[in-house]
PDB file of N, CA and C in Angstrom:
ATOM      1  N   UNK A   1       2.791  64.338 -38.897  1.00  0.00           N
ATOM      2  CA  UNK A   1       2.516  65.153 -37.731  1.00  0.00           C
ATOM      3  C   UNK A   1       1.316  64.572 -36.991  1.00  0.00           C
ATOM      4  N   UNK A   2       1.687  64.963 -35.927  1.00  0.00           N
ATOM      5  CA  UNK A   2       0.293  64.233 -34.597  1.00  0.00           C
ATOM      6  C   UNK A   2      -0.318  65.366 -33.581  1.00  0.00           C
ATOM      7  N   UNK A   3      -1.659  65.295 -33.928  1.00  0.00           N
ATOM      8  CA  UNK A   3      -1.677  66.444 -32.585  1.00  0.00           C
ATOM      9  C   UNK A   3      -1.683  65.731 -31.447  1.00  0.00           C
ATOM     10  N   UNK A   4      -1.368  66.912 -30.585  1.00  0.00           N
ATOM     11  CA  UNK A   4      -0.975  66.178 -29.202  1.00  0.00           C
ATOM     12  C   UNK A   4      -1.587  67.029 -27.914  1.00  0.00           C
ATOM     13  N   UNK A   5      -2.349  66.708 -27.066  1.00  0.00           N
ATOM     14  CA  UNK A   5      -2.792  67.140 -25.854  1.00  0.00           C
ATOM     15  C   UNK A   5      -1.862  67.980 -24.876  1.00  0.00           C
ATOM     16  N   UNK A   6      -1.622  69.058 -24.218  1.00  0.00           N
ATOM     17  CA  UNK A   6      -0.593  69.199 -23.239  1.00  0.00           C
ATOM     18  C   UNK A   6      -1.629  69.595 -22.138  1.00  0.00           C
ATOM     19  N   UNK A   7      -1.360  69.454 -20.802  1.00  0.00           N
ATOM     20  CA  UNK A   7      -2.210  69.688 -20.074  1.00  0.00           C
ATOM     21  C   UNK A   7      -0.757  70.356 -18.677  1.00  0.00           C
ATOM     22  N   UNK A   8      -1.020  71.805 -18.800  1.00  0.00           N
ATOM     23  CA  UNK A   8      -0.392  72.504 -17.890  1.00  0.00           C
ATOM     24  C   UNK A   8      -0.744  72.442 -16.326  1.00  0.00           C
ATOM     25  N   UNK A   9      -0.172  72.175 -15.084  1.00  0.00           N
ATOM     26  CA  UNK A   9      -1.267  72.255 -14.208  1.00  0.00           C
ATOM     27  C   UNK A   9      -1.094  74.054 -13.589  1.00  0.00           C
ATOM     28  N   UNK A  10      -1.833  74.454 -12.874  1.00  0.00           N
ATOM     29  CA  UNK A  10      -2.434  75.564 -12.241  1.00  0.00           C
ATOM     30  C   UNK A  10      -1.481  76.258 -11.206  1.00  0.00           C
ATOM     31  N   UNK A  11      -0.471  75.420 -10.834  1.00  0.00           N
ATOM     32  CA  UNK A  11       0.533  75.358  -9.958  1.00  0.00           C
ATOM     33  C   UNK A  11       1.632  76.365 -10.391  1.00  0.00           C
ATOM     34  N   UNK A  12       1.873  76.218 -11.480  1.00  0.00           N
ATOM     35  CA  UNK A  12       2.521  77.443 -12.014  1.00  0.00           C
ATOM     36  C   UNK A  12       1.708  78.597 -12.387  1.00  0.00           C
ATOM     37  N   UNK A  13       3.026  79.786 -11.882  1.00  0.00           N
ATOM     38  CA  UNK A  13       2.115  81.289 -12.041  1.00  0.00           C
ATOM     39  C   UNK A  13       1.930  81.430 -13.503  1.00  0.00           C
ATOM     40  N   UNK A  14       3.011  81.207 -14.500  1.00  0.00           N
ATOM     41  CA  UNK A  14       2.419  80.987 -15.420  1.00  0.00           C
ATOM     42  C   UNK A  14       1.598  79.967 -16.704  1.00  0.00           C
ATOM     43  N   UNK A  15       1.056  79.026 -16.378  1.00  0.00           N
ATOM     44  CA  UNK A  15       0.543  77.868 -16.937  1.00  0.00           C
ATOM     45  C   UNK A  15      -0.472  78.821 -17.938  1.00  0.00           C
ATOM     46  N   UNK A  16      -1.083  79.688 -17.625  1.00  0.00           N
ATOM     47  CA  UNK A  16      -1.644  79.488 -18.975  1.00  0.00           C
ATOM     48  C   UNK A  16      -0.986  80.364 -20.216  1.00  0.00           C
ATOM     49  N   UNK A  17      -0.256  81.260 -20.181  1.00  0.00           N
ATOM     50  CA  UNK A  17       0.539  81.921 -20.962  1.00  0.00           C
ATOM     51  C   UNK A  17       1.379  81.131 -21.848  1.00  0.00           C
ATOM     52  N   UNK A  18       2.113  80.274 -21.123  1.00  0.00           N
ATOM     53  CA  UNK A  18       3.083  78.953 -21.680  1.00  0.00           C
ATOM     54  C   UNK A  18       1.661  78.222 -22.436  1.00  0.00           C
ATOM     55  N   UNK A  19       0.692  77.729 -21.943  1.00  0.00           N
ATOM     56  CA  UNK A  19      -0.212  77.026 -22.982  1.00  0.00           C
ATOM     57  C   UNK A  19      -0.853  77.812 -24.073  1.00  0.00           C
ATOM     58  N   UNK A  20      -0.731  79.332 -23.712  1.00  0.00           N
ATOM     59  CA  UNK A  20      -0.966  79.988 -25.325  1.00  0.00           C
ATOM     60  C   UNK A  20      -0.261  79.871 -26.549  1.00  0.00           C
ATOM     61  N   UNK A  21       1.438  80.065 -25.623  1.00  0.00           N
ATOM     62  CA  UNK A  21       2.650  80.514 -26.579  1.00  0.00           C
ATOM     63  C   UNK A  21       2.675  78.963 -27.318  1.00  0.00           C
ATOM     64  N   UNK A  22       2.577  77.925 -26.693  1.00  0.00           N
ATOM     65  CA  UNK A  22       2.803  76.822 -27.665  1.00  0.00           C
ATOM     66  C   UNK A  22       1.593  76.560 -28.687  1.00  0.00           C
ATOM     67  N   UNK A  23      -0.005  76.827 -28.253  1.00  0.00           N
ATOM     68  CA  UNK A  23      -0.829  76.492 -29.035  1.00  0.00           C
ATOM     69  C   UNK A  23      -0.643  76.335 -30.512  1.00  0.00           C
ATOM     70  N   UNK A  24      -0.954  75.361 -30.916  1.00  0.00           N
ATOM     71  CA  UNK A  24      -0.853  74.967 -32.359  1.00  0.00           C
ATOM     72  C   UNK A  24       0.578  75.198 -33.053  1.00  0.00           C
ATOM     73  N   UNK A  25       1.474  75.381 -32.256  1.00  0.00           N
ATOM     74  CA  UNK A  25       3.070  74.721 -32.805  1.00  0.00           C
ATOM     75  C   UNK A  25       3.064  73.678 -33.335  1.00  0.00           C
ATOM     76  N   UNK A  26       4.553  73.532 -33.972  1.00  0.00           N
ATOM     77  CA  UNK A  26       4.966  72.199 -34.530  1.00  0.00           C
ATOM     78  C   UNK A  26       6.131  72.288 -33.929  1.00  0.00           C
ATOM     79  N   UNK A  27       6.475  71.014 -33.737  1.00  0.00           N
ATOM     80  CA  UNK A  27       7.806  70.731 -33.177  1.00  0.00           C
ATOM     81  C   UNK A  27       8.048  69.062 -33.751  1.00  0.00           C
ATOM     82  N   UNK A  28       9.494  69.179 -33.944  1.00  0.00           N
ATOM     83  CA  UNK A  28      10.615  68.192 -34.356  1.00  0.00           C
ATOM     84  C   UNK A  28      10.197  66.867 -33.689  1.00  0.00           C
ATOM     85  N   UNK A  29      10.033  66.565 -31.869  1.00  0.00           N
ATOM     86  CA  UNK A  29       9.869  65.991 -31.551  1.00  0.00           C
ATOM     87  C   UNK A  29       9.102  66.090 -30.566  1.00  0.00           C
ATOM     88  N   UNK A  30       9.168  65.265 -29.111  1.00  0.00           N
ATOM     89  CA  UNK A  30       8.440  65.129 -27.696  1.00  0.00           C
ATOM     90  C   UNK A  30       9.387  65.931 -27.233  1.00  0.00           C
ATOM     91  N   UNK A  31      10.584  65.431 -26.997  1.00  0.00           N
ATOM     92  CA  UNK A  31      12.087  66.102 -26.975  1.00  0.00           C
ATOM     93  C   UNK A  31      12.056  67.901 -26.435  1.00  0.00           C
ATOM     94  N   UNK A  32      11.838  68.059 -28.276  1.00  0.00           N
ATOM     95  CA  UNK A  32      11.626  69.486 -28.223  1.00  0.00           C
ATOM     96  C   UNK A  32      10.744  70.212 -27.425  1.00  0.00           C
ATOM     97  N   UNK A  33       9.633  69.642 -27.648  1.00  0.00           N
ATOM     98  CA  UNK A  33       8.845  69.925 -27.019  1.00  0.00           C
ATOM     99  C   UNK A  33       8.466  70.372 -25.310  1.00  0.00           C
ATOM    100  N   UNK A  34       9.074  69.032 -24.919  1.00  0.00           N
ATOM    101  CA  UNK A  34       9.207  69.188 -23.007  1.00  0.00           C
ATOM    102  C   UNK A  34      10.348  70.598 -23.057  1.00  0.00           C
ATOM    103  N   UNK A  35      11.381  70.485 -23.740  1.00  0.00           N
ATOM    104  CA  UNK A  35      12.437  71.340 -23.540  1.00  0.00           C
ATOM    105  C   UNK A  35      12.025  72.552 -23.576  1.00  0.00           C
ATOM    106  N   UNK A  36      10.663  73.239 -24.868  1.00  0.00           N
ATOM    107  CA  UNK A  36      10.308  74.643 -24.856  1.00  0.00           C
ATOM    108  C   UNK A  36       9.586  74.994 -23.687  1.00  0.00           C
ATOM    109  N   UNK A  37       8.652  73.908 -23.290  1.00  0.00           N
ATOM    110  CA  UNK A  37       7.718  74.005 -21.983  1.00  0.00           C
ATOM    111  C   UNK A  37       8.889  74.413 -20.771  1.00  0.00           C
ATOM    112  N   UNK A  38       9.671  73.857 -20.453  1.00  0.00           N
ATOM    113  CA  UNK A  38      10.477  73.307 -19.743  1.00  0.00           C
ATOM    114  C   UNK A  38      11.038  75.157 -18.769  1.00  0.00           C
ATOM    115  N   UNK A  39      11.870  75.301 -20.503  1.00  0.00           N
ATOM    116  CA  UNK A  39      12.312  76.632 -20.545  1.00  0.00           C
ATOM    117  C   UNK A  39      11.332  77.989 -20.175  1.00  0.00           C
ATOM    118  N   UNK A  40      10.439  77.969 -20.171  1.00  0.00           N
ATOM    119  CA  UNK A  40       9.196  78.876 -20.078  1.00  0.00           C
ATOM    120  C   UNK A  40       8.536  78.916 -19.017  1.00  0.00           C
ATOM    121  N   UNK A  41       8.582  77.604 -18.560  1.00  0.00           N
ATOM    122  CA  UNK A  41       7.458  77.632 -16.691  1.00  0.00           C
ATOM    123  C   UNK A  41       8.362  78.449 -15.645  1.00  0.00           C
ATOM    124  N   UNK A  42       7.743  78.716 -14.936  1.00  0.00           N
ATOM    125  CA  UNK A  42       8.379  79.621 -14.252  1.00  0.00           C
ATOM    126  C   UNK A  42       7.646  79.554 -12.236  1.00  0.00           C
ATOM    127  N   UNK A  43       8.057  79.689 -11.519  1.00  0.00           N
ATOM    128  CA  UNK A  43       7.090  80.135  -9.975  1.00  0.00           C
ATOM    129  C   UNK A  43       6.054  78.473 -10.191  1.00  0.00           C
ATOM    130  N   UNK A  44       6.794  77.461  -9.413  1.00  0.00           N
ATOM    131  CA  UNK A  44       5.502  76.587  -9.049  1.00  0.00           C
ATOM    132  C   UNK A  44       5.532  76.606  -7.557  1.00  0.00           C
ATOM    133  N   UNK A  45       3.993  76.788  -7.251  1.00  0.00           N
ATOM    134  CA  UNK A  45       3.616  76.972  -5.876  1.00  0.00           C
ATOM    135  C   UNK A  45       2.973  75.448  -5.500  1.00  0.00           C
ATOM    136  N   UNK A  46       3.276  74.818  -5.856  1.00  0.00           N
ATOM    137  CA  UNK A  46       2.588  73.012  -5.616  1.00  0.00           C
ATOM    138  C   UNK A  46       3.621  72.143  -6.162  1.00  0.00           C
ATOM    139  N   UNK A  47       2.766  70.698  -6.570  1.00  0.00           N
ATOM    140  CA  UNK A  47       3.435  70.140  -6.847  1.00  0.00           C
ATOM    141  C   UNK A  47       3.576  70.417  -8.840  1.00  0.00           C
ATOM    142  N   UNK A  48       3.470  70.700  -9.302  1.00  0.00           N
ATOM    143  CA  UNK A  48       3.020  71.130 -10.543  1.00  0.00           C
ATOM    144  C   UNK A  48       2.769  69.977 -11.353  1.00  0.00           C
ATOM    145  N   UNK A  49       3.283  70.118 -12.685  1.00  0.00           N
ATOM    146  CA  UNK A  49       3.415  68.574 -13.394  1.00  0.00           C
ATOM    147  C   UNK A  49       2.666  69.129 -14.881  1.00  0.00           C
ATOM    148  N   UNK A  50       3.708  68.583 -15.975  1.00  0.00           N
ATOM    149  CA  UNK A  50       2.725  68.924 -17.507  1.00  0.00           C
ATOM    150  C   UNK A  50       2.268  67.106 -17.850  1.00  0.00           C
ATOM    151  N   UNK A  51       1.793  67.055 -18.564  1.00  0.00           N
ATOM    152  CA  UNK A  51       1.602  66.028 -19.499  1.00  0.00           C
ATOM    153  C   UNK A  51       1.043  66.432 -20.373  1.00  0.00           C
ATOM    154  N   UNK A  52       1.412  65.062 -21.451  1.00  0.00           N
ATOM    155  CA  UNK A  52       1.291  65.278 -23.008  1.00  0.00           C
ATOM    156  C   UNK A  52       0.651  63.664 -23.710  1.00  0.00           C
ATOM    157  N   UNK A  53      -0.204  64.023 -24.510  1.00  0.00           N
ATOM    158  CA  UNK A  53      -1.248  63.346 -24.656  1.00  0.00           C
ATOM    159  C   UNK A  53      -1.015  63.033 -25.942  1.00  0.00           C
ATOM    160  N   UNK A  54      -0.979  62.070 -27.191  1.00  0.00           N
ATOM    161  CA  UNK A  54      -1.373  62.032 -28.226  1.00  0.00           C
ATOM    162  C   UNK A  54      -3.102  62.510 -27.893  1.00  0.00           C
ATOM    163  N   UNK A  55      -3.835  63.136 -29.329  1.00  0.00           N
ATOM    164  CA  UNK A  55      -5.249  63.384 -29.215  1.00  0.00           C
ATOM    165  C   UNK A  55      -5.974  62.279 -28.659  1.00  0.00           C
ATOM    166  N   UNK A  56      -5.783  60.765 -29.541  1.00  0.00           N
ATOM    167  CA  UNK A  56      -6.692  59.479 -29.271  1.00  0.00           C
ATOM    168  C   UNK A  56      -6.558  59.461 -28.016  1.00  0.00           C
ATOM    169  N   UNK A  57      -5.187  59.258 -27.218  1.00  0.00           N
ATOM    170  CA  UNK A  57      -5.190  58.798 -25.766  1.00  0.00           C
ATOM    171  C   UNK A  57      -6.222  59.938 -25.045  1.00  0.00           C
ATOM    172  N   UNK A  58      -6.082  61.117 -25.434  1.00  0.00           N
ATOM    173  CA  UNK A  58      -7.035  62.007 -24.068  1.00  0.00           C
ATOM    174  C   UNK A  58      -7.969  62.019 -24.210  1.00  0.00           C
ATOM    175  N   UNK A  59      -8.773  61.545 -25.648  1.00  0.00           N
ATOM    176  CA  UNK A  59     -10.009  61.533 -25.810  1.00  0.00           C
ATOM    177  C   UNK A  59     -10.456  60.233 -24.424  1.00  0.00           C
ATOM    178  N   UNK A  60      -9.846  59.119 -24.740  1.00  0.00           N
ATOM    179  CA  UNK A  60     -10.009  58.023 -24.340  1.00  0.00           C
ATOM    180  C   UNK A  60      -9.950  58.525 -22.733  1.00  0.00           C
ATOM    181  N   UNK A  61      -8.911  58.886 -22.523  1.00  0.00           N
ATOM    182  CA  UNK A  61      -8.815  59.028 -21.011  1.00  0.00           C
ATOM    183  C   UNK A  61     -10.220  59.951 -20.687  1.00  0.00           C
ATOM    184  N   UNK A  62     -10.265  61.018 -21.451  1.00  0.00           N
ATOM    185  CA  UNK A  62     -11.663  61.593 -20.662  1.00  0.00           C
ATOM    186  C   UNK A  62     -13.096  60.942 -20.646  1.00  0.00           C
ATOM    187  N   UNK A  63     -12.761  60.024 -22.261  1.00  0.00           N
ATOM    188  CA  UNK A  63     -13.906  59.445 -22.336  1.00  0.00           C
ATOM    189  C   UNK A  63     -14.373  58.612 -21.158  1.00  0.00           C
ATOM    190  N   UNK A  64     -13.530  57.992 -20.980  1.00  0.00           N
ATOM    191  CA  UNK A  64     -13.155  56.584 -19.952  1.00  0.00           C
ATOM    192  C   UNK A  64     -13.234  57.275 -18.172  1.00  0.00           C
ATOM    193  N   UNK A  65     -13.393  58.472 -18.298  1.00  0.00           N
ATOM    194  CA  UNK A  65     -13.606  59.518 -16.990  1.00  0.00           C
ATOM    195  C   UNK A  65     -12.046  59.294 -16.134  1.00  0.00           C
ATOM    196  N   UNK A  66     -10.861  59.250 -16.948  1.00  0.00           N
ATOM    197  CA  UNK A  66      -9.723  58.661 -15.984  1.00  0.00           C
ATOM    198  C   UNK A  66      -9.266  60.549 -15.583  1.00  0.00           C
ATOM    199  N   UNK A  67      -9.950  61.324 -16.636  1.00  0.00           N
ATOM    200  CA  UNK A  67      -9.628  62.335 -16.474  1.00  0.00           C
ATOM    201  C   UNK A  67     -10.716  63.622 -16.788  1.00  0.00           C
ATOM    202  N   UNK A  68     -11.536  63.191 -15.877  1.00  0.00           N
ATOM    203  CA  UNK A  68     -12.991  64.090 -15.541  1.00  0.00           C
ATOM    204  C   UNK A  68     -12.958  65.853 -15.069  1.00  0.00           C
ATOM    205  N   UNK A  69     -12.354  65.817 -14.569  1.00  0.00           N
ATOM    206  CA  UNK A  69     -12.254  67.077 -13.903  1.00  0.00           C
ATOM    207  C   UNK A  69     -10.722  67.891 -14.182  1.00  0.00           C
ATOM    208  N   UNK A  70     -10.685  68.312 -14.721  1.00  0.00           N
ATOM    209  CA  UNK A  70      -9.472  69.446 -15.816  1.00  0.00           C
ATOM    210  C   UNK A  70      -9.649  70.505 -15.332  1.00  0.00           C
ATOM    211  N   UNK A  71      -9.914  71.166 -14.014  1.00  0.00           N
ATOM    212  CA  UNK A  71      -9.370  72.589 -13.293  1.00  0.00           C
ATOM    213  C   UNK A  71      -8.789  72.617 -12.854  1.00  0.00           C
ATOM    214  N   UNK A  72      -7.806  71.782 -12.512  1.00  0.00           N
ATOM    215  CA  UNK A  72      -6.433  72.032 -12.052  1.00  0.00           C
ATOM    216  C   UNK A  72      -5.461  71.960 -12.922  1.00  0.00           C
ATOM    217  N   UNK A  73      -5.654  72.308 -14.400  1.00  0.00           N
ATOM    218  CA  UNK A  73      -4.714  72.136 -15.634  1.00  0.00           C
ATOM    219  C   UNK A  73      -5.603  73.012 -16.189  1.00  0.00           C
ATOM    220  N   UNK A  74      -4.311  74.531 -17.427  1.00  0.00           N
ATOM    221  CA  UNK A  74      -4.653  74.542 -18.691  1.00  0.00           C
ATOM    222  C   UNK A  74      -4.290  73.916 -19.311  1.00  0.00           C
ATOM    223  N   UNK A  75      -5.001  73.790 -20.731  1.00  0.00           N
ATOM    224  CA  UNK A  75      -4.878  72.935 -21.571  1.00  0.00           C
ATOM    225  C   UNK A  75      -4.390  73.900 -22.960  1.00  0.00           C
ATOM    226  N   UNK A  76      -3.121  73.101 -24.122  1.00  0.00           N
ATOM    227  CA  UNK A  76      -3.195  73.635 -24.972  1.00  0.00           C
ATOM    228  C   UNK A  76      -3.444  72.484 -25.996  1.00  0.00           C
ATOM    229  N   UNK A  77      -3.035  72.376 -26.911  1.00  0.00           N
ATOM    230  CA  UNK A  77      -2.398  71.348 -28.537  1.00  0.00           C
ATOM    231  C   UNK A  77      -1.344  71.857 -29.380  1.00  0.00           C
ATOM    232  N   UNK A  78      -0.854  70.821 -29.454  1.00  0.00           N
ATOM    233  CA  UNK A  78       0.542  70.997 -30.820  1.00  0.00           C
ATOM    234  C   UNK A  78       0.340  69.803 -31.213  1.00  0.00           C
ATOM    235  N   UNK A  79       1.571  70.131 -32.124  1.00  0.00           N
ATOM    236  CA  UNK A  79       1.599  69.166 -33.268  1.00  0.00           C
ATOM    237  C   UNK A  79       3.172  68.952 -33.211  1.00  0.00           C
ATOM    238  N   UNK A  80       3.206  67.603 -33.132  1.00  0.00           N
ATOM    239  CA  UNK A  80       4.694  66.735 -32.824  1.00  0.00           C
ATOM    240  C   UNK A  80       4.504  66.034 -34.284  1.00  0.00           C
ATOM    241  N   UNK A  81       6.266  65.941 -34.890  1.00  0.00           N
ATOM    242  CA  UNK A  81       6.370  65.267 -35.657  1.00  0.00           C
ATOM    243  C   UNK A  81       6.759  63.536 -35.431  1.00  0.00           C
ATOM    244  N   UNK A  82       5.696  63.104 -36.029  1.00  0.00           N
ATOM    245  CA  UNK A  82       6.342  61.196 -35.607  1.00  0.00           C
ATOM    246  C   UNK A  82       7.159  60.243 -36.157  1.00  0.00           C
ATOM    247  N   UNK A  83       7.710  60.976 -36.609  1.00  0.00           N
ATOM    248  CA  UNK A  83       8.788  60.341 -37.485  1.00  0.00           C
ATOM    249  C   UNK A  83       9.963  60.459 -36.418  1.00  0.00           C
ATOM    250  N   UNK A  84      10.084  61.467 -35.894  1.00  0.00           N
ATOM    251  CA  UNK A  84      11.470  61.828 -35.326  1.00  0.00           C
ATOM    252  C   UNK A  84      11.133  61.317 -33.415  1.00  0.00           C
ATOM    253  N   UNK A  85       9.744  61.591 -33.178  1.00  0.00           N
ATOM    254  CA  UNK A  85       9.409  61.215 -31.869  1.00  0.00           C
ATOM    255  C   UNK A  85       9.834  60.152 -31.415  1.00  0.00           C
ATOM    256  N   UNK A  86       9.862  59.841 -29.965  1.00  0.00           N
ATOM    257  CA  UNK A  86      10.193  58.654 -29.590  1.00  0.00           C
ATOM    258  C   UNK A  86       9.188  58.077 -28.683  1.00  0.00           C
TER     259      UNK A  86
END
């Protein structure tokens, strides 16, 4: 298992509810994963957009300031299995 970054953006009415309900899940794959998000967002008033982070990469990205400013995203974590991921 890997934890993994998701970063909801603000655009949806519900982004942060969906980043509760998944917090600290496990899931099968990436797969699964986009698919539960997927199923759950609901009302985007922008352009919206999720992404998903292994932990190392977002550390890096914030470290690296590629991703400084995180108010236009909630944020949750899960845990993807890597065996089955792609």
């Amino acid at each position: 298992m890997e934890t993994c970054i998701v970063l909801i953006s603000v655009d949806y009415s519900n982004a942060r509810k969906v980043c509760n309900l998944i917090e600290n899940q496990k899931f099968d794959n990436r797969q699964e994963l986009i698919k539960t998000i997927k199923e759950q967002l609901v009302d985007c008033d922008g352009d919206g957009g999720v992404s998903i982070f292994r932990l190392t990469d977002f550390m890096e990205e914030v470290n690296d300031q590629y991703l400084d400013v995180l108010t236009e995203h909630f944020i949750s974590y899960v845990h993807v299995n890597l065996e089955l991921s792609n």
